[in-house]
PDB file of N, CA and C in Angstrom:
ATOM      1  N   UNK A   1      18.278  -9.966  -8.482  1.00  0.00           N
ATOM      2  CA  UNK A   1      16.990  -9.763  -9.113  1.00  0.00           C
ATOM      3  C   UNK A   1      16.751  -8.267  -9.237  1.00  0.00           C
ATOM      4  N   UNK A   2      15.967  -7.964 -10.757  1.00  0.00           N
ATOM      5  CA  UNK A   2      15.781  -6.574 -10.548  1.00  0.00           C
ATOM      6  C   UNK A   2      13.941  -6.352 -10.125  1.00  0.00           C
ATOM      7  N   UNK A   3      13.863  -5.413  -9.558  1.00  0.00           N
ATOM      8  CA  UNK A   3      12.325  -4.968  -9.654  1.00  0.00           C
ATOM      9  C   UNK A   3      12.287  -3.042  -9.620  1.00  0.00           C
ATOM     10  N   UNK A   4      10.818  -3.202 -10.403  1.00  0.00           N
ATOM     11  CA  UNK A   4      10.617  -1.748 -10.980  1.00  0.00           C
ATOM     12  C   UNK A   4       9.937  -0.833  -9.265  1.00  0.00           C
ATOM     13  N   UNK A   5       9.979   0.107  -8.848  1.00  0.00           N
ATOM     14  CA  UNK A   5       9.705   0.666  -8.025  1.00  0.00           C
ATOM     15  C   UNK A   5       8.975   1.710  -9.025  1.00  0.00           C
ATOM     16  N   UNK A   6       7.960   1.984  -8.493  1.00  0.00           N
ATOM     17  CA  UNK A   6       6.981   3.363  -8.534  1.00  0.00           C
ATOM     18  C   UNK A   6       6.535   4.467  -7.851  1.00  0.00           C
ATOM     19  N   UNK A   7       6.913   5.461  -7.626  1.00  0.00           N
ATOM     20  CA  UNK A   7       6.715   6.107  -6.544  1.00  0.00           C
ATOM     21  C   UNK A   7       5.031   7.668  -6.807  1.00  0.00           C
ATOM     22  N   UNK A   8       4.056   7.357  -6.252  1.00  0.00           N
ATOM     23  CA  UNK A   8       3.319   8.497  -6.105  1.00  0.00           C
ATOM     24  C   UNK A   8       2.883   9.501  -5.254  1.00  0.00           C
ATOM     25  N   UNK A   9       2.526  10.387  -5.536  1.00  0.00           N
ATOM     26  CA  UNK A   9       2.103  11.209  -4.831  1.00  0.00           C
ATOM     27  C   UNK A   9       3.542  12.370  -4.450  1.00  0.00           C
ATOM     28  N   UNK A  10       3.201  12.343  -2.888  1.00  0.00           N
ATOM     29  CA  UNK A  10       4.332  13.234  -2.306  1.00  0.00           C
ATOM     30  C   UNK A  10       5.741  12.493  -2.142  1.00  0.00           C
ATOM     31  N   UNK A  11       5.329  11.196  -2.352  1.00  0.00           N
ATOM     32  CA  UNK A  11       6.594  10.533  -2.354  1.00  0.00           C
ATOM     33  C   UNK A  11       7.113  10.422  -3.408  1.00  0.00           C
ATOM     34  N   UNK A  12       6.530  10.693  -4.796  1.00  0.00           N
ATOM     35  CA  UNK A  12       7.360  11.019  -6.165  1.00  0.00           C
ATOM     36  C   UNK A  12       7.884  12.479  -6.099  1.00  0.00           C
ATOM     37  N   UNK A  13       7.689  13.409  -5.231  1.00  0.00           N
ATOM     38  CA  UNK A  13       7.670  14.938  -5.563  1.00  0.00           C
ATOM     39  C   UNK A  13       8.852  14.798  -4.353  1.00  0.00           C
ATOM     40  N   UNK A  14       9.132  13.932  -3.365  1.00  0.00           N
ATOM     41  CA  UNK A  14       9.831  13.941  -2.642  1.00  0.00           C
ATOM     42  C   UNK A  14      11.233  13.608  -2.605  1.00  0.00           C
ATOM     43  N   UNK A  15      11.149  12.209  -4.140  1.00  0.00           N
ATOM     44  CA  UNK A  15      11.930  11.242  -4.564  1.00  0.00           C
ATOM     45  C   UNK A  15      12.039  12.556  -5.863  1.00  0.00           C
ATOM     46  N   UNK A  16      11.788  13.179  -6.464  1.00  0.00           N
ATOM     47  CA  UNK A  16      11.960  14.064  -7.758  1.00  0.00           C
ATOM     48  C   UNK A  16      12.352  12.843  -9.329  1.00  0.00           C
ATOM     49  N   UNK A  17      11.268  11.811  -8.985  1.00  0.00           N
ATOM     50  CA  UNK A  17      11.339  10.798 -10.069  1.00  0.00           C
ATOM     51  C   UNK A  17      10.563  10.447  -9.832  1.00  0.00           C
ATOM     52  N   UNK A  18       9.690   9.731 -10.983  1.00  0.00           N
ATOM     53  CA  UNK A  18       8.776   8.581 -10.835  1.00  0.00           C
ATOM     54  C   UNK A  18       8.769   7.596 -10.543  1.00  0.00           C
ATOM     55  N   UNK A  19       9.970   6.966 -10.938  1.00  0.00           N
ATOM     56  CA  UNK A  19      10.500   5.412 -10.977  1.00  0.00           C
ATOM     57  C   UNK A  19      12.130   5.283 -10.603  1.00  0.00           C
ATOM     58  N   UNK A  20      12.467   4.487 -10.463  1.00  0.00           N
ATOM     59  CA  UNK A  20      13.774   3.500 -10.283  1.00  0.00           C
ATOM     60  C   UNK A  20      13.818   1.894 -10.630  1.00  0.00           C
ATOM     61  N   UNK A  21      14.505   1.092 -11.214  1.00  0.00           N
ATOM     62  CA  UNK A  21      14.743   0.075 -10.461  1.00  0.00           C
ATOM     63  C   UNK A  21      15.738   0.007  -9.629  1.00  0.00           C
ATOM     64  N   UNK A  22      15.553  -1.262  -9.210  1.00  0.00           N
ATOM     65  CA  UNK A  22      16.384  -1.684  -8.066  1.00  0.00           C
ATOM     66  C   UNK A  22      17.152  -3.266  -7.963  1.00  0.00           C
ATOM     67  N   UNK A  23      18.059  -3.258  -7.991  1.00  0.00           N
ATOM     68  CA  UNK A  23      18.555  -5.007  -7.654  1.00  0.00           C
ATOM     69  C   UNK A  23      18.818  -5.186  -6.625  1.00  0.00           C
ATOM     70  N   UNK A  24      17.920  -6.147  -6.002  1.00  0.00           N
ATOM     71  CA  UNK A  24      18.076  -7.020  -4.686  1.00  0.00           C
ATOM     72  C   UNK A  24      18.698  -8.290  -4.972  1.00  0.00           C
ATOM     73  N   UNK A  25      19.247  -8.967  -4.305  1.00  0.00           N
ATOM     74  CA  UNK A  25      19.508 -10.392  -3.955  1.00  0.00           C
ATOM     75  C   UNK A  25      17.604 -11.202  -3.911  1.00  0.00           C
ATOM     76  N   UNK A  26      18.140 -12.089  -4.413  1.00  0.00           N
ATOM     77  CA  UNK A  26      16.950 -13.126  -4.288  1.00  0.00           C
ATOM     78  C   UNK A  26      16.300 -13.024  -2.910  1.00  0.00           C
ATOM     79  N   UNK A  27      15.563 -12.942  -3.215  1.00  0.00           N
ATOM     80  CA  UNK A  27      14.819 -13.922  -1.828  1.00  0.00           C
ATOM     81  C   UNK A  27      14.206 -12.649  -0.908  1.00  0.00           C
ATOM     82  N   UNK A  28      14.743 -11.788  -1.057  1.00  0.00           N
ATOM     83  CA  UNK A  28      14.888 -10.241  -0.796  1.00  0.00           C
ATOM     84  C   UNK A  28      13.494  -9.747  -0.448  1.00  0.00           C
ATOM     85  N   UNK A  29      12.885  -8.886   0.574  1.00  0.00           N
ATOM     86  CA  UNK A  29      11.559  -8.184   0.846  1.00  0.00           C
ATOM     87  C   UNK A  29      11.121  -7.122   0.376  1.00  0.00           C
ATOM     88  N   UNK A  30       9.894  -6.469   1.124  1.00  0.00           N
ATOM     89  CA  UNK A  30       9.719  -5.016   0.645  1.00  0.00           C
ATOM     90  C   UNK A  30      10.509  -4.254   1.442  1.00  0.00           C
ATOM     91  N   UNK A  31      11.195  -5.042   2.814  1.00  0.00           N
ATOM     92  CA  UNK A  31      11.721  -4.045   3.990  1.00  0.00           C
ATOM     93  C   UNK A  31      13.055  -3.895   3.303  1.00  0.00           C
ATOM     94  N   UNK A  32      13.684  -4.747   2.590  1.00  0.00           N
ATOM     95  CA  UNK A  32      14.957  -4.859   2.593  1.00  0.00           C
ATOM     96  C   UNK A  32      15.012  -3.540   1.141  1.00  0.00           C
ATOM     97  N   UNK A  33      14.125  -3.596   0.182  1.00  0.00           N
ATOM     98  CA  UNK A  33      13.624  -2.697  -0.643  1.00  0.00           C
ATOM     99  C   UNK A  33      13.445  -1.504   0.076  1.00  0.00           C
ATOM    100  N   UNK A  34      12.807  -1.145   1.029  1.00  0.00           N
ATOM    101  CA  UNK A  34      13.020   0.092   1.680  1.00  0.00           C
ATOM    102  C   UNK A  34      14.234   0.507   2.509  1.00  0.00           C
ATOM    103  N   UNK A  35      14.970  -0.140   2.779  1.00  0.00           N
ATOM    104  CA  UNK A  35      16.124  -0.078   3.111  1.00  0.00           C
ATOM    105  C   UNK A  35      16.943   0.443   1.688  1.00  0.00           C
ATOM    106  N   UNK A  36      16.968  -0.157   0.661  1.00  0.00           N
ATOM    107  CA  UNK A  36      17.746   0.350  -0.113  1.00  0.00           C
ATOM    108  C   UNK A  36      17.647   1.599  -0.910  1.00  0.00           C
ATOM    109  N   UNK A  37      16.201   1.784  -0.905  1.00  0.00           N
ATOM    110  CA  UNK A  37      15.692   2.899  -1.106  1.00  0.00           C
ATOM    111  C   UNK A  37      16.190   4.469  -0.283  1.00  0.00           C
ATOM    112  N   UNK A  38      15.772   4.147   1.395  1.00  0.00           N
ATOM    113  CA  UNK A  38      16.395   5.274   2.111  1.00  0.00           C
ATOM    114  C   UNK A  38      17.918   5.539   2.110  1.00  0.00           C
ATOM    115  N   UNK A  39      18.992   4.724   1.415  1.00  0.00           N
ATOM    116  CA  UNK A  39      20.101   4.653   0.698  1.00  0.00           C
ATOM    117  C   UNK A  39      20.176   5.420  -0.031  1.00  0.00           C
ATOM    118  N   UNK A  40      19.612   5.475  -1.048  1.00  0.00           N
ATOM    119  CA  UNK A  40      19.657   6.160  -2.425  1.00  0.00           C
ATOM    120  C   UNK A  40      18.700   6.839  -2.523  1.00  0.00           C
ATOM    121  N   UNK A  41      17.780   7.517  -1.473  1.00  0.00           N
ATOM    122  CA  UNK A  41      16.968   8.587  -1.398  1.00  0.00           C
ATOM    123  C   UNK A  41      16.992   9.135   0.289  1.00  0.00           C
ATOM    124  N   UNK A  42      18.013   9.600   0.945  1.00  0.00           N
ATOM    125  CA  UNK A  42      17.547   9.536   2.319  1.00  0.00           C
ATOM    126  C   UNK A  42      16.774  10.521   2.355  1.00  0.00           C
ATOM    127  N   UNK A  43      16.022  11.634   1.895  1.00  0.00           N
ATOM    128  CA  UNK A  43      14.890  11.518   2.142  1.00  0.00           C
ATOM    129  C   UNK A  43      13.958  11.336   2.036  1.00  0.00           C
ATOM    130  N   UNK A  44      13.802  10.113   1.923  1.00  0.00           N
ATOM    131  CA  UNK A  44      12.687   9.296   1.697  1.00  0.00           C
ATOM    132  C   UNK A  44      12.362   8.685   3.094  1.00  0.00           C
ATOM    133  N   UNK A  45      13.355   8.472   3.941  1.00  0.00           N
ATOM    134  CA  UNK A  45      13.895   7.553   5.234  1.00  0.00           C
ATOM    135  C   UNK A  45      11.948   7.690   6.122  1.00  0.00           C
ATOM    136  N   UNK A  46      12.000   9.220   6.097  1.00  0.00           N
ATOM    137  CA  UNK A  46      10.661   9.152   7.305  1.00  0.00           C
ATOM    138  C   UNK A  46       9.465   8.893   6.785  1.00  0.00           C
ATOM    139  N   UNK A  47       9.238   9.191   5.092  1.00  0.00           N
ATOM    140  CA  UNK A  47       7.953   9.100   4.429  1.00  0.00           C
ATOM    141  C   UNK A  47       8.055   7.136   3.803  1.00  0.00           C
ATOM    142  N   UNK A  48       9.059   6.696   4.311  1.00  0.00           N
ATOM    143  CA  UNK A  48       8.644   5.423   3.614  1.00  0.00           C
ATOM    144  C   UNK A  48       8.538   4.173   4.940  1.00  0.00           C
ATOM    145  N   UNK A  49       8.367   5.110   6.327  1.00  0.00           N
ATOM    146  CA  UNK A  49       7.865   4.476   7.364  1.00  0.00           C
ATOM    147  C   UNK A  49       6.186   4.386   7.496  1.00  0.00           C
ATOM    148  N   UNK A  50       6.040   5.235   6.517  1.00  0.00           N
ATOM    149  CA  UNK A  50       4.047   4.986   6.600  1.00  0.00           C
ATOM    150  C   UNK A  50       3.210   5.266   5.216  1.00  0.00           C
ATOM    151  N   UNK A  51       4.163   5.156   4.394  1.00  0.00           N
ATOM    152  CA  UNK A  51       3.626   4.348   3.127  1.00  0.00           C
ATOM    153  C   UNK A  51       2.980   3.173   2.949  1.00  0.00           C
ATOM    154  N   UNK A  52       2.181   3.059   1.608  1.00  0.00           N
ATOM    155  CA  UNK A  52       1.494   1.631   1.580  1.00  0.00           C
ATOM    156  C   UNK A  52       2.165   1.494  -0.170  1.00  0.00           C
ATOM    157  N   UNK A  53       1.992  -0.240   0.048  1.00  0.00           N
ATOM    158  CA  UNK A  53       2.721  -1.112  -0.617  1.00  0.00           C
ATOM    159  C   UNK A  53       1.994  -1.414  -1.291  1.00  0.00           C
ATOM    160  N   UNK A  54       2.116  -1.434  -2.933  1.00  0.00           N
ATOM    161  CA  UNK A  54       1.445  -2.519  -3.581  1.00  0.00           C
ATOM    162  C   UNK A  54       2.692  -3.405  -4.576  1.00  0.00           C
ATOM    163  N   UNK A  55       2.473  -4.672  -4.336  1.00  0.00           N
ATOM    164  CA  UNK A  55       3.404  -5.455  -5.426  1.00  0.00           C
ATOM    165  C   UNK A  55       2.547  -5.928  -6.472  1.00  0.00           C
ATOM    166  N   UNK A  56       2.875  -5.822  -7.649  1.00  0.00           N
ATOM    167  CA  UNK A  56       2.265  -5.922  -9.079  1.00  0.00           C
ATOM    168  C   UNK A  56       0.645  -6.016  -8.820  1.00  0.00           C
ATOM    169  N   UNK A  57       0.920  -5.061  -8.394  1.00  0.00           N
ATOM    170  CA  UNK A  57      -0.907  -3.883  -8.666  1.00  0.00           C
ATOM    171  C   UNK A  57      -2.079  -4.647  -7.373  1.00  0.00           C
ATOM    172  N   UNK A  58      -1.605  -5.502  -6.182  1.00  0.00           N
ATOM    173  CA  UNK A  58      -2.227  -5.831  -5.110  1.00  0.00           C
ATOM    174  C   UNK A  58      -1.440  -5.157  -3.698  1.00  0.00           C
ATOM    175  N   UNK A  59      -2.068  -4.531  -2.760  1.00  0.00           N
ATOM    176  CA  UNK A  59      -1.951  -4.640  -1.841  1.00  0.00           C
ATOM    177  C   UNK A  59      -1.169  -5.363  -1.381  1.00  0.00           C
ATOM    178  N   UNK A  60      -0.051  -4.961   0.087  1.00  0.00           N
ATOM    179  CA  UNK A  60       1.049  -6.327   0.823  1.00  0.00           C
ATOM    180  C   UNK A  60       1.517  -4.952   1.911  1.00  0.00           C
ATOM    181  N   UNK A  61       1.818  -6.681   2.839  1.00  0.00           N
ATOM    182  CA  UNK A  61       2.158  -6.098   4.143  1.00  0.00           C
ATOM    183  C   UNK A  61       3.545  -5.743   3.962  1.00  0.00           C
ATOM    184  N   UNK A  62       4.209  -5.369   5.167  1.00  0.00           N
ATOM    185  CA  UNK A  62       5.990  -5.311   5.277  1.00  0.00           C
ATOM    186  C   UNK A  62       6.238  -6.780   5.079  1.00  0.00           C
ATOM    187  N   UNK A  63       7.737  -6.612   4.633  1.00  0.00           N
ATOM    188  CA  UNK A  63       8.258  -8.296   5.054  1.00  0.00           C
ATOM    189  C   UNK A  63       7.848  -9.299   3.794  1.00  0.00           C
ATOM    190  N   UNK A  64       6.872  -8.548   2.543  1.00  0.00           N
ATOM    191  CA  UNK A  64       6.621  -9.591   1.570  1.00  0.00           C
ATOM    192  C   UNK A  64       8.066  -9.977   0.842  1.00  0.00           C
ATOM    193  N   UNK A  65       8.274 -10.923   0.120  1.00  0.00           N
ATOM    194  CA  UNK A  65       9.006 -11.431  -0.588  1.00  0.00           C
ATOM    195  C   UNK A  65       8.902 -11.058  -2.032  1.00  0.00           C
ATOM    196  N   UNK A  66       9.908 -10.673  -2.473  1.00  0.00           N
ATOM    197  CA  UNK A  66       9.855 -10.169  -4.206  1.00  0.00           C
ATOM    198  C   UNK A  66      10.822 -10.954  -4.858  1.00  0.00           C
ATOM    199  N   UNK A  67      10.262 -11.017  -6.066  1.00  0.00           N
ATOM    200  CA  UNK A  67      10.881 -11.643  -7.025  1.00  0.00           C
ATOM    201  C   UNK A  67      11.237 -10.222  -8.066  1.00  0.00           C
ATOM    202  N   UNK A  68      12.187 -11.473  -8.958  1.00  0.00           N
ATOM    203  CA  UNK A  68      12.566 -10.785  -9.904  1.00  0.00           C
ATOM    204  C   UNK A  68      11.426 -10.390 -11.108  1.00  0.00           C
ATOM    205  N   UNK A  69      11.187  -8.975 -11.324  1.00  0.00           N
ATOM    206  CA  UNK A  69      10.689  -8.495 -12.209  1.00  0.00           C
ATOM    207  C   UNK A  69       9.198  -8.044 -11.678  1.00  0.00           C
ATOM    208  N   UNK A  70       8.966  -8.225 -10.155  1.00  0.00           N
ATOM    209  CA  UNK A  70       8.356  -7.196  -9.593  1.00  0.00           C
ATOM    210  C   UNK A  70       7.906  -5.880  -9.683  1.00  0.00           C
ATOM    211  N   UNK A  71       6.516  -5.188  -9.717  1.00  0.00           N
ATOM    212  CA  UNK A  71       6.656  -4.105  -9.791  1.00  0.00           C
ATOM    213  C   UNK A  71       5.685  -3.709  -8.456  1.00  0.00           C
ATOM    214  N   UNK A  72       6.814  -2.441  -7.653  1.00  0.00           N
ATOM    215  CA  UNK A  72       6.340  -2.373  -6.645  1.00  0.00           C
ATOM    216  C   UNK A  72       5.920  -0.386  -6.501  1.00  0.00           C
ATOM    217  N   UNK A  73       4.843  -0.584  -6.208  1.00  0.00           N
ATOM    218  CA  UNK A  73       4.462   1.144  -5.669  1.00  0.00           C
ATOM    219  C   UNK A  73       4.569   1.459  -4.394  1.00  0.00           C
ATOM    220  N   UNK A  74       4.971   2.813  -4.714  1.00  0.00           N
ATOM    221  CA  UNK A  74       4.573   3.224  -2.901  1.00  0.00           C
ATOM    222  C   UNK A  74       3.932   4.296  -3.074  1.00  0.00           C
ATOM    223  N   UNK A  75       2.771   4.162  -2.431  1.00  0.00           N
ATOM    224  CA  UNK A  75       1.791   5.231  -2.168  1.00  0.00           C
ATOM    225  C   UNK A  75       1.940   5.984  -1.157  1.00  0.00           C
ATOM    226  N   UNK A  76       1.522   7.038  -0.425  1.00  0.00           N
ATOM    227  CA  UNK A  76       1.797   7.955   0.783  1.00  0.00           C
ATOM    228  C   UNK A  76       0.365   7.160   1.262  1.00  0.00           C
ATOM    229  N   UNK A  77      -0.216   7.379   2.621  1.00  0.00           N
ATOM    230  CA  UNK A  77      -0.917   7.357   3.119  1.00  0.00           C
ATOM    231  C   UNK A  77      -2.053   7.344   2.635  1.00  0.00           C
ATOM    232  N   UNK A  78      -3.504   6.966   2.706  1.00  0.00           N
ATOM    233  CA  UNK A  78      -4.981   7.446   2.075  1.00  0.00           C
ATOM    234  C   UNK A  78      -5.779   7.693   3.331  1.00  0.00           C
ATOM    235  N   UNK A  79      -6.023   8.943   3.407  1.00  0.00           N
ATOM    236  CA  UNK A  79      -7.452   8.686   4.341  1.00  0.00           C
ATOM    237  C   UNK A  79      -8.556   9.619   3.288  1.00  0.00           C
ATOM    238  N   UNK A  80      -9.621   9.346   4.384  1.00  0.00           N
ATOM    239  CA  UNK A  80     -10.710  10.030   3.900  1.00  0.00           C
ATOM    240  C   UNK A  80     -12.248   9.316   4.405  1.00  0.00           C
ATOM    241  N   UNK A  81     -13.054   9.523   3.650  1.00  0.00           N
ATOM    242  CA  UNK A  81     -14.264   9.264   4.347  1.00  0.00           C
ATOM    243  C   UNK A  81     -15.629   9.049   3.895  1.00  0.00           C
TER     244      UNK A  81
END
């Protein structure tokens, strides 16, 4: 399966791209997606331990399940107040 990855913020300036896809095997997560990611970006390895996830434009924990034709972001962190 393929899915589109998005990357913002410091993690696009970090990744020096906006986007990628990616082919996983079916059945496949966001962890296993970050795994393949710190592959083909290791440094990405420490900033994609406290990133947040969105799969096709909602919010998700670690461990979600993706399908094919997914589009997944990773945001850096948000705080504020």
């Amino acid at each position: 399966m393929e899915v589109r990855v998005l990357f913002f913020a410091s993690i696009r300036e970090a990744a020096g791209v906006k986007g990628v896809t990616v082919t996983l095997e079916a059945g496949n997560s966001t962890d296993h997606l970050k795994e393949a990611l710190s592959a083909q970006f290791p440094q990405l390895r420490e900033p994609l331990s406290t990133i947040t996830l969105a799969v096709n434009k909602s919010y998700v924990f670690n461990a979600t399940t993706l399908h094919n034709g997914d589009e997944v972001a990773f945001l850096p962190p948000i705080s504020g107040g």
